[in-house]
C-alpha atoms as a PDB file:
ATOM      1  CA  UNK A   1       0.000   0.000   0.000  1.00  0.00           C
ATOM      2  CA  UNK A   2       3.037   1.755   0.416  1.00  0.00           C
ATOM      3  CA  UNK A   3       1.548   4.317   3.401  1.00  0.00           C
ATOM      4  CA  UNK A   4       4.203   6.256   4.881  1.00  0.00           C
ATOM      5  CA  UNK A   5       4.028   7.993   8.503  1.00  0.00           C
ATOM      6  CA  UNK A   6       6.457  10.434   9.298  1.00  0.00           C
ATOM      7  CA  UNK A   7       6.815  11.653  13.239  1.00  0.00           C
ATOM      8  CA  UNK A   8       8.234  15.191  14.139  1.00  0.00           C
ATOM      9  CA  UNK A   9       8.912  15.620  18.050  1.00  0.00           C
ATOM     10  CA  UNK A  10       8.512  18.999  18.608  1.00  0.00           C
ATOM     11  CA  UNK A  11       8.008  18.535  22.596  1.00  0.00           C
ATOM     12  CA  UNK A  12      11.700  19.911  22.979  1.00  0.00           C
ATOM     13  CA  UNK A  13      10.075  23.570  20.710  1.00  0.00           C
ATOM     14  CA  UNK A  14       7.001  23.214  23.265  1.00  0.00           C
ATOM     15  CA  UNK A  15       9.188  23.056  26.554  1.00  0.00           C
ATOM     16  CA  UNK A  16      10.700  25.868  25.402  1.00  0.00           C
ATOM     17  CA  UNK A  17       7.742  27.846  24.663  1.00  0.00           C
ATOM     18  CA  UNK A  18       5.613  27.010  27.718  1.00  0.00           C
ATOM     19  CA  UNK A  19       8.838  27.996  29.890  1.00  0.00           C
ATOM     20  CA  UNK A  20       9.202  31.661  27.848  1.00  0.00           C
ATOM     21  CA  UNK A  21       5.580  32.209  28.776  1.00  0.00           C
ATOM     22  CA  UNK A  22       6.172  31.252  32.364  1.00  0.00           C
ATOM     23  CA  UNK A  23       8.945  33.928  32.363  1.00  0.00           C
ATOM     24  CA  UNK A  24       7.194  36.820  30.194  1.00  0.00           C
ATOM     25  CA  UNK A  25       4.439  35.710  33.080  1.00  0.00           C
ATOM     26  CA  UNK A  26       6.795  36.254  35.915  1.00  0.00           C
ATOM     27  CA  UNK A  27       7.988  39.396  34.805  1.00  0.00           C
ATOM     28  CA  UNK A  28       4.694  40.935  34.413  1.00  0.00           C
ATOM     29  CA  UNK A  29       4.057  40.126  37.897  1.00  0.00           C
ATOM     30  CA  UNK A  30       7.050  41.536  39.110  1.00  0.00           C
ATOM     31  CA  UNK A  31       6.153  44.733  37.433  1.00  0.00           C
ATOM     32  CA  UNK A  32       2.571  44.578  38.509  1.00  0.00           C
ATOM     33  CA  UNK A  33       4.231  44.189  42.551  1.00  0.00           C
ATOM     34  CA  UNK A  34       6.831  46.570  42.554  1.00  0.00           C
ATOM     35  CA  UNK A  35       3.642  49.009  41.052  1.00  0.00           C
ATOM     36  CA  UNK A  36       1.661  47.962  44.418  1.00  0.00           C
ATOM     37  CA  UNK A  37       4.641  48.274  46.666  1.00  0.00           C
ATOM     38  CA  UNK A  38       5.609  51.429  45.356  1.00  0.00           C
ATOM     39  CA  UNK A  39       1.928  52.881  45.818  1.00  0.00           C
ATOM     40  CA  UNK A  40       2.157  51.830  49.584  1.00  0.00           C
ATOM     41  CA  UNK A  41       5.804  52.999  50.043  1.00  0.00           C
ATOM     42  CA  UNK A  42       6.119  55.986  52.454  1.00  0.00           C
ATOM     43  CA  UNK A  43       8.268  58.879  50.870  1.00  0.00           C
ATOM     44  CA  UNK A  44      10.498  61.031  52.494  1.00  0.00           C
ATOM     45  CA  UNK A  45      13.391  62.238  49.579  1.00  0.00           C
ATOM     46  CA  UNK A  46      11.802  59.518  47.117  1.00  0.00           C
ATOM     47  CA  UNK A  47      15.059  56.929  47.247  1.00  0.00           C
ATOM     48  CA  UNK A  48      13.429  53.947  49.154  1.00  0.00           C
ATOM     49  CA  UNK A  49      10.560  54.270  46.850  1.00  0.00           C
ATOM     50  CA  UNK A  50      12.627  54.352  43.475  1.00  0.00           C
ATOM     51  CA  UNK A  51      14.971  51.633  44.479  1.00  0.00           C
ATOM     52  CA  UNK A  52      12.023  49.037  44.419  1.00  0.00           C
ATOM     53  CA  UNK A  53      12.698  46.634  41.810  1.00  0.00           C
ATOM     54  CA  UNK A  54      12.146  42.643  40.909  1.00  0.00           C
ATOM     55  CA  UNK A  55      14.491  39.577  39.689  1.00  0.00           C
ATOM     56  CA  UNK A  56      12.746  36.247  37.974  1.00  0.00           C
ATOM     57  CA  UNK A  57      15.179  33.619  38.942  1.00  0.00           C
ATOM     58  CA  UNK A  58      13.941  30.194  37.595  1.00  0.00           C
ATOM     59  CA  UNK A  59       9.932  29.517  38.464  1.00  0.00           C
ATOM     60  CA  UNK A  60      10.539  32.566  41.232  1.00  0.00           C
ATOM     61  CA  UNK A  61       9.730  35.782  41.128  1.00  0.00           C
ATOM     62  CA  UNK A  62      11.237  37.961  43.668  1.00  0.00           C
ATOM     63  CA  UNK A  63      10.294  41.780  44.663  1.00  0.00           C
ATOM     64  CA  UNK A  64      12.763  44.026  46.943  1.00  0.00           C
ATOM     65  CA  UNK A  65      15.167  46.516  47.476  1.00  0.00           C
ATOM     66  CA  UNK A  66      18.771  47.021  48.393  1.00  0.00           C
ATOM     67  CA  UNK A  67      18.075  50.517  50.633  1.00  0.00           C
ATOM     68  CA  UNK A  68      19.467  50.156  54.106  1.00  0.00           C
ATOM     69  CA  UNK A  69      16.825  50.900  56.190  1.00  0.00           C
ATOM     70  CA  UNK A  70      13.943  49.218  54.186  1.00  0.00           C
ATOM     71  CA  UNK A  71      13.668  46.344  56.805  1.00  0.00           C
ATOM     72  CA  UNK A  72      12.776  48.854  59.369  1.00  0.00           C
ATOM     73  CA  UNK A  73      10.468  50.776  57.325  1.00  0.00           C
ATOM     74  CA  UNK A  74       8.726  47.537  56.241  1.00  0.00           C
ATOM     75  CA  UNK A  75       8.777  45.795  60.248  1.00  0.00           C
ATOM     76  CA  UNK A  76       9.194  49.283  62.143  1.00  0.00           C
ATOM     77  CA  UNK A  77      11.647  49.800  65.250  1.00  0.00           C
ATOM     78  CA  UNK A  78      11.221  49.963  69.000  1.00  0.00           C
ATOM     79  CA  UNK A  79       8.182  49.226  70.553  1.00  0.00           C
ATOM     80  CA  UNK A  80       6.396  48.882  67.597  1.00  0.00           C
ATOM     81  CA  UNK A  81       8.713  46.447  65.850  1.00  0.00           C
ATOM     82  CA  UNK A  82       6.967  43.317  64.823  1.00  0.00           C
ATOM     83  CA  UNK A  83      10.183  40.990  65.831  1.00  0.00           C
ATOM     84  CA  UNK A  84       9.690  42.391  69.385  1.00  0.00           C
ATOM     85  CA  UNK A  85      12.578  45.566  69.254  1.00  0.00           C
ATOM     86  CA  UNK A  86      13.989  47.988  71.723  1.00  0.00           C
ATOM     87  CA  UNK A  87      11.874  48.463  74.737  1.00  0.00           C
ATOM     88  CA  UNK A  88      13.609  51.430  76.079  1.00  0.00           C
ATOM     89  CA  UNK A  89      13.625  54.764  74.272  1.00  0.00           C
ATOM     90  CA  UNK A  90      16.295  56.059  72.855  1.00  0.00           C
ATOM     91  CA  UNK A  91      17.752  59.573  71.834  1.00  0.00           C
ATOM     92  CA  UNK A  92      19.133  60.470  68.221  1.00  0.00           C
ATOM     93  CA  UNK A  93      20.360  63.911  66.735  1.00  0.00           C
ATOM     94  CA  UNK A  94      19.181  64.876  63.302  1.00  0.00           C
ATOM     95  CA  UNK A  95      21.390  66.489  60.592  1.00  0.00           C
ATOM     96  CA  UNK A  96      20.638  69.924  62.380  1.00  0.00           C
ATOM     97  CA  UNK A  97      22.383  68.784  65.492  1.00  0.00           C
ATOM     98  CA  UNK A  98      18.902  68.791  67.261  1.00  0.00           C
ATOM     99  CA  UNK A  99      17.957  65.795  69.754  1.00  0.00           C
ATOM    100  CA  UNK A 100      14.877  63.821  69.481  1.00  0.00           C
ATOM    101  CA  UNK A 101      13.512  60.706  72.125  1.00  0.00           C
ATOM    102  CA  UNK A 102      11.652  58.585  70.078  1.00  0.00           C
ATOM    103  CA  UNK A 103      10.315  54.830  71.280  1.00  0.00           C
ATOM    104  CA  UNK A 104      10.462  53.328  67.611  1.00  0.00           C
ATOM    105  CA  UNK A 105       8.347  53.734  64.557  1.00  0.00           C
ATOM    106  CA  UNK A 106       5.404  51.953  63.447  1.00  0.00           C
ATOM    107  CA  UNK A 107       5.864  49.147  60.378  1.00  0.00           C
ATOM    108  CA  UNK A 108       4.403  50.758  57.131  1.00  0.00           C
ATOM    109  CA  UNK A 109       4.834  47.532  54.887  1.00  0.00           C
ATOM    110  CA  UNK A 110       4.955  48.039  51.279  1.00  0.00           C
ATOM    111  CA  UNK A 111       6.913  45.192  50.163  1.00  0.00           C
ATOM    112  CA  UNK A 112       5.006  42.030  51.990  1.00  0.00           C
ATOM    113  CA  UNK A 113       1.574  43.501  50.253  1.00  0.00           C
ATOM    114  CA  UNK A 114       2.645  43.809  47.168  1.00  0.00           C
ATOM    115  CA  UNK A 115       3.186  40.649  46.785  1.00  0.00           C
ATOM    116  CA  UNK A 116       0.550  38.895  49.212  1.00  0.00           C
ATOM    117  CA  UNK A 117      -2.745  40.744  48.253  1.00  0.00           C
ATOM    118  CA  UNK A 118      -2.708  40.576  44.846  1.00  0.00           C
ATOM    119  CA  UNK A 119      -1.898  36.396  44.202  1.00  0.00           C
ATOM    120  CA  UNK A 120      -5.518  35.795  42.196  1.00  0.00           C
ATOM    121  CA  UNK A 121      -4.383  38.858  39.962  1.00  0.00           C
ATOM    122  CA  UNK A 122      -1.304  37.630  39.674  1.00  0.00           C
ATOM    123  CA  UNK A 123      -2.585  34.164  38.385  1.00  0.00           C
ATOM    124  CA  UNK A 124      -4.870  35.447  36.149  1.00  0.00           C
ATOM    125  CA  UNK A 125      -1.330  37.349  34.736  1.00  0.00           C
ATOM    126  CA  UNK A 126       0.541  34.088  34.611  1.00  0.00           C
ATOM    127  CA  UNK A 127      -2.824  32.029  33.352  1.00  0.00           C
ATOM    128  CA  UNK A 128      -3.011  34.473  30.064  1.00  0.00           C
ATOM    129  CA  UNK A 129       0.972  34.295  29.613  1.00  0.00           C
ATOM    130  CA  UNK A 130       0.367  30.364  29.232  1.00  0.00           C
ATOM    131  CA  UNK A 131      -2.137  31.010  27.267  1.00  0.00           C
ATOM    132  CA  UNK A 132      -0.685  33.266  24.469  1.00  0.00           C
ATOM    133  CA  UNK A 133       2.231  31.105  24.488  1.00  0.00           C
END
């Protein structure tokens, strides 16, 4: 009869594809959170705010910053630290050379939101991705 089949594996071309969309997916999100955490960012000269950024590294997608005091923005200090911080207030001298007690600030998270109260948006982001592979 003289039928011939031929067989093309292309699974190597899909594996490749599904994984771009996962990334274009991840990135996305990452710009969608550091949008979010930027909204809830408290500004004082602007640099915490604009060093927000995000990395994809594999099937993770990670949202941060590299500003010093971010951690104590994001838990707060003293009393009002969420890790349980200084009990005792302290005294500090501004850039004016004028002295200030202070018993901690409160946390003002803008990083842990971003990324936590947004998850069915951010499927929905990754779910079209896949889609328009």
């Amino acid at each position: 009869n003289g039928i011939t089949v031929e067989f093309n594996d292309n699974s190597q071309e899909v594996l490749d594809a599904l994984q771009n969309a996962v990334e274009r997916g991840l990135m996305a999100i990452g710009e969608r959170a550091v949008d979010y955490a930027q909204d809830l960012c408290p500004v004082d000269t602007g640099r915490l705010r604009g060093s927000i950024t995000y990395a994809v590294d594999g099937d993770d997608c990670y949202i941060g910053t590299n500003v010093e005091y971010a951690p104590y923005i994001e838990y707060g200090t003293g009393i009002h630290a969420e890790s349980g911080g200084r009990q005792t207030p302290w005294a500090f001298q501004d850039k004016n050379g004028d002295w200030h007690m202070t018993r901690g600030s409160k946390a003002q998270p803008f990083l842990r939101p971003s990324a936590s109260e947004h998850g069915e948006e951010y499927r929905e982001i990754l779910k079209d991705s896949m889609l328009n592979a």
